[in-house]
C-alpha atoms as a PDB file:
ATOM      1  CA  UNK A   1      81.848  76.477  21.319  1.00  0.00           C
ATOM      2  CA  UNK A   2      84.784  77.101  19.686  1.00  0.00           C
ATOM      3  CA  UNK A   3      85.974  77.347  16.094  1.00  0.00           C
ATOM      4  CA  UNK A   4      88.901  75.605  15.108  1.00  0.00           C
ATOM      5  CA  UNK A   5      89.246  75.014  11.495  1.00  0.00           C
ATOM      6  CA  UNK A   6      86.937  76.774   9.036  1.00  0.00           C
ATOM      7  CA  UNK A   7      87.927  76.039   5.552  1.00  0.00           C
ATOM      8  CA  UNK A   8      85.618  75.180   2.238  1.00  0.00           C
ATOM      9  CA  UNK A   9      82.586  75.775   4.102  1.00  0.00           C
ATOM     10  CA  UNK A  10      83.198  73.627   6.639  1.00  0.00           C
ATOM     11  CA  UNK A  11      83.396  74.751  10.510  1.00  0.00           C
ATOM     12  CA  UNK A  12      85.052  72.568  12.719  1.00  0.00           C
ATOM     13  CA  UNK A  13      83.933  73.565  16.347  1.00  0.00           C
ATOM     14  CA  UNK A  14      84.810  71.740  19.886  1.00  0.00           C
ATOM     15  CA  UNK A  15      81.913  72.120  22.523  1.00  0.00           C
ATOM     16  CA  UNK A  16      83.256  73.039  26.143  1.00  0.00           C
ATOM     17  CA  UNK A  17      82.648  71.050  29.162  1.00  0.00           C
ATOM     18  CA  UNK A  18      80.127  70.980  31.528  1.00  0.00           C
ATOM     19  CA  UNK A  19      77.591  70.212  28.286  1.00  0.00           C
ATOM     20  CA  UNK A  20      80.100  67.947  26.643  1.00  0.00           C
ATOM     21  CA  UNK A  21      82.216  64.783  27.524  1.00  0.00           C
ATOM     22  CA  UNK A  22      84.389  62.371  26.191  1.00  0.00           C
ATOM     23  CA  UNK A  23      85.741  60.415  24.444  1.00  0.00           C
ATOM     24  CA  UNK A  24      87.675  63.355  21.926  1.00  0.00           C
ATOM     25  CA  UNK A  25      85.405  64.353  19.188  1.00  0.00           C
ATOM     26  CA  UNK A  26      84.711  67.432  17.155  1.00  0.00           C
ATOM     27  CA  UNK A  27      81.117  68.589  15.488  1.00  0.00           C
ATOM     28  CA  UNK A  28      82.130  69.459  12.016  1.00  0.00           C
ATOM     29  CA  UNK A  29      79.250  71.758  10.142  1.00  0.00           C
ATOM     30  CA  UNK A  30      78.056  73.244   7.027  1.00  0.00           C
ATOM     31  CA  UNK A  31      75.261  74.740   5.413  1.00  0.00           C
ATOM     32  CA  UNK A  32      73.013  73.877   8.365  1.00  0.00           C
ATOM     33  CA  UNK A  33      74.238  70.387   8.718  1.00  0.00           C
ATOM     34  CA  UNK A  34      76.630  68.318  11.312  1.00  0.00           C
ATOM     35  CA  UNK A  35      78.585  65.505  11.401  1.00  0.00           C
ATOM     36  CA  UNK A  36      80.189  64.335  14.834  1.00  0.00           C
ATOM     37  CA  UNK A  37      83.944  62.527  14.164  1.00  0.00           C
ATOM     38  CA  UNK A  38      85.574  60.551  17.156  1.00  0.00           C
ATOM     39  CA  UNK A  39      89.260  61.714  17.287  1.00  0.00           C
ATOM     40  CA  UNK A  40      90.581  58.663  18.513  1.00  0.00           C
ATOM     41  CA  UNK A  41      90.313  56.540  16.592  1.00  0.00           C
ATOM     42  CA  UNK A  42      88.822  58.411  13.604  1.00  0.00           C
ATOM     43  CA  UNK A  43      85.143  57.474  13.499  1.00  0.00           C
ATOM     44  CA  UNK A  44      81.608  58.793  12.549  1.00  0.00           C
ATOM     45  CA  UNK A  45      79.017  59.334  15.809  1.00  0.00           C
ATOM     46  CA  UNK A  46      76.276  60.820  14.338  1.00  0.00           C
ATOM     47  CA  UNK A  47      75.201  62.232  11.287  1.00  0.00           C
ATOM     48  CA  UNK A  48      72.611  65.343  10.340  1.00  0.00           C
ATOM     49  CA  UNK A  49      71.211  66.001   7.110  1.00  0.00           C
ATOM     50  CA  UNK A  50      74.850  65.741   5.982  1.00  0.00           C
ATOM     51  CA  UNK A  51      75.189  64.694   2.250  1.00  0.00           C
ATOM     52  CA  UNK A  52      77.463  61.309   1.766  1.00  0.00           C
ATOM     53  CA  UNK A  53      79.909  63.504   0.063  1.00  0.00           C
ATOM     54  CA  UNK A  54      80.403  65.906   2.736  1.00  0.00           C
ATOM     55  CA  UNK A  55      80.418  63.239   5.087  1.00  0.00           C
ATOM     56  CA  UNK A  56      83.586  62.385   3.377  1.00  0.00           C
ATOM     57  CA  UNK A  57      85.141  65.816   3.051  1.00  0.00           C
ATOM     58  CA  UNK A  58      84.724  66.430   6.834  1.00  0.00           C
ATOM     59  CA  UNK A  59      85.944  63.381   7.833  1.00  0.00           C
ATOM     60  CA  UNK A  60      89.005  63.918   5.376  1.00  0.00           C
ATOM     61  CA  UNK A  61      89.509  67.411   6.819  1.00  0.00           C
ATOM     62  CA  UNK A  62      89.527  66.263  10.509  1.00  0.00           C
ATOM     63  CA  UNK A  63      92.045  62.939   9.366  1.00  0.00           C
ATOM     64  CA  UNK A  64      94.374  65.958   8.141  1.00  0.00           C
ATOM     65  CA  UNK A  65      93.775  68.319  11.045  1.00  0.00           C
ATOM     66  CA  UNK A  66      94.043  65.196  13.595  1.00  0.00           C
ATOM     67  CA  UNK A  67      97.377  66.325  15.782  1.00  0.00           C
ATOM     68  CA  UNK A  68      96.277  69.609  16.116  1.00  0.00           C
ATOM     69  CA  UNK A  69      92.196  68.969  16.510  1.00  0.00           C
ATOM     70  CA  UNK A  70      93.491  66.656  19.854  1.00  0.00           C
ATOM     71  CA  UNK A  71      95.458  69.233  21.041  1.00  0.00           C
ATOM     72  CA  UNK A  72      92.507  71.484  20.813  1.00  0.00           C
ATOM     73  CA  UNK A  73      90.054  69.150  22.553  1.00  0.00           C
ATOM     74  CA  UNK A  74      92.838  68.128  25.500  1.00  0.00           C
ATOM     75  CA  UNK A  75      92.854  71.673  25.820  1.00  0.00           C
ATOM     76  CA  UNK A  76      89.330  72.539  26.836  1.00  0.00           C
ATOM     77  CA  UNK A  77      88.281  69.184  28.377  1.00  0.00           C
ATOM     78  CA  UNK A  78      91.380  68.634  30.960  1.00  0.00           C
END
């Protein structure tokens, strides 16, 4: 489980095969809580004790990190 962005006390980690699958996605977490964000397109999976406003920092985090996050992902999962 790899970290690829950590900034603002957010950790942005990618989960390696044979637990995880497709499609492209990243777990985003902080402070005990997780979001899951689809890479393409940009979408919310599933949400965990994640306050609204984080939501929306993590999701704006992983919109700005998007090129690289994919490249990450592809990476591990091909």
């Amino acid at each position: 489980m790899p970290t690829v962005i950590q900034r603002d006390g957010f950790r942005v980690v990618i989960f390696l095969p044979p637990r995880e699958h497709g499609p492209a996605h990243v777990h985003v977490r902080k402070a005990g809580t997780e979001v899951v964000i689809t890479l393409d397109p940009i979408g919310i999976r599933v949400v965990e004790r994640m306050r609204p406003a984080d939501v929306v920092q993590a999701v704006a985090l992983v919109e700005d990190n998007r090129a690289h996050l994919l490249k990450e992902w592809r990476k591990r999962h091909v």
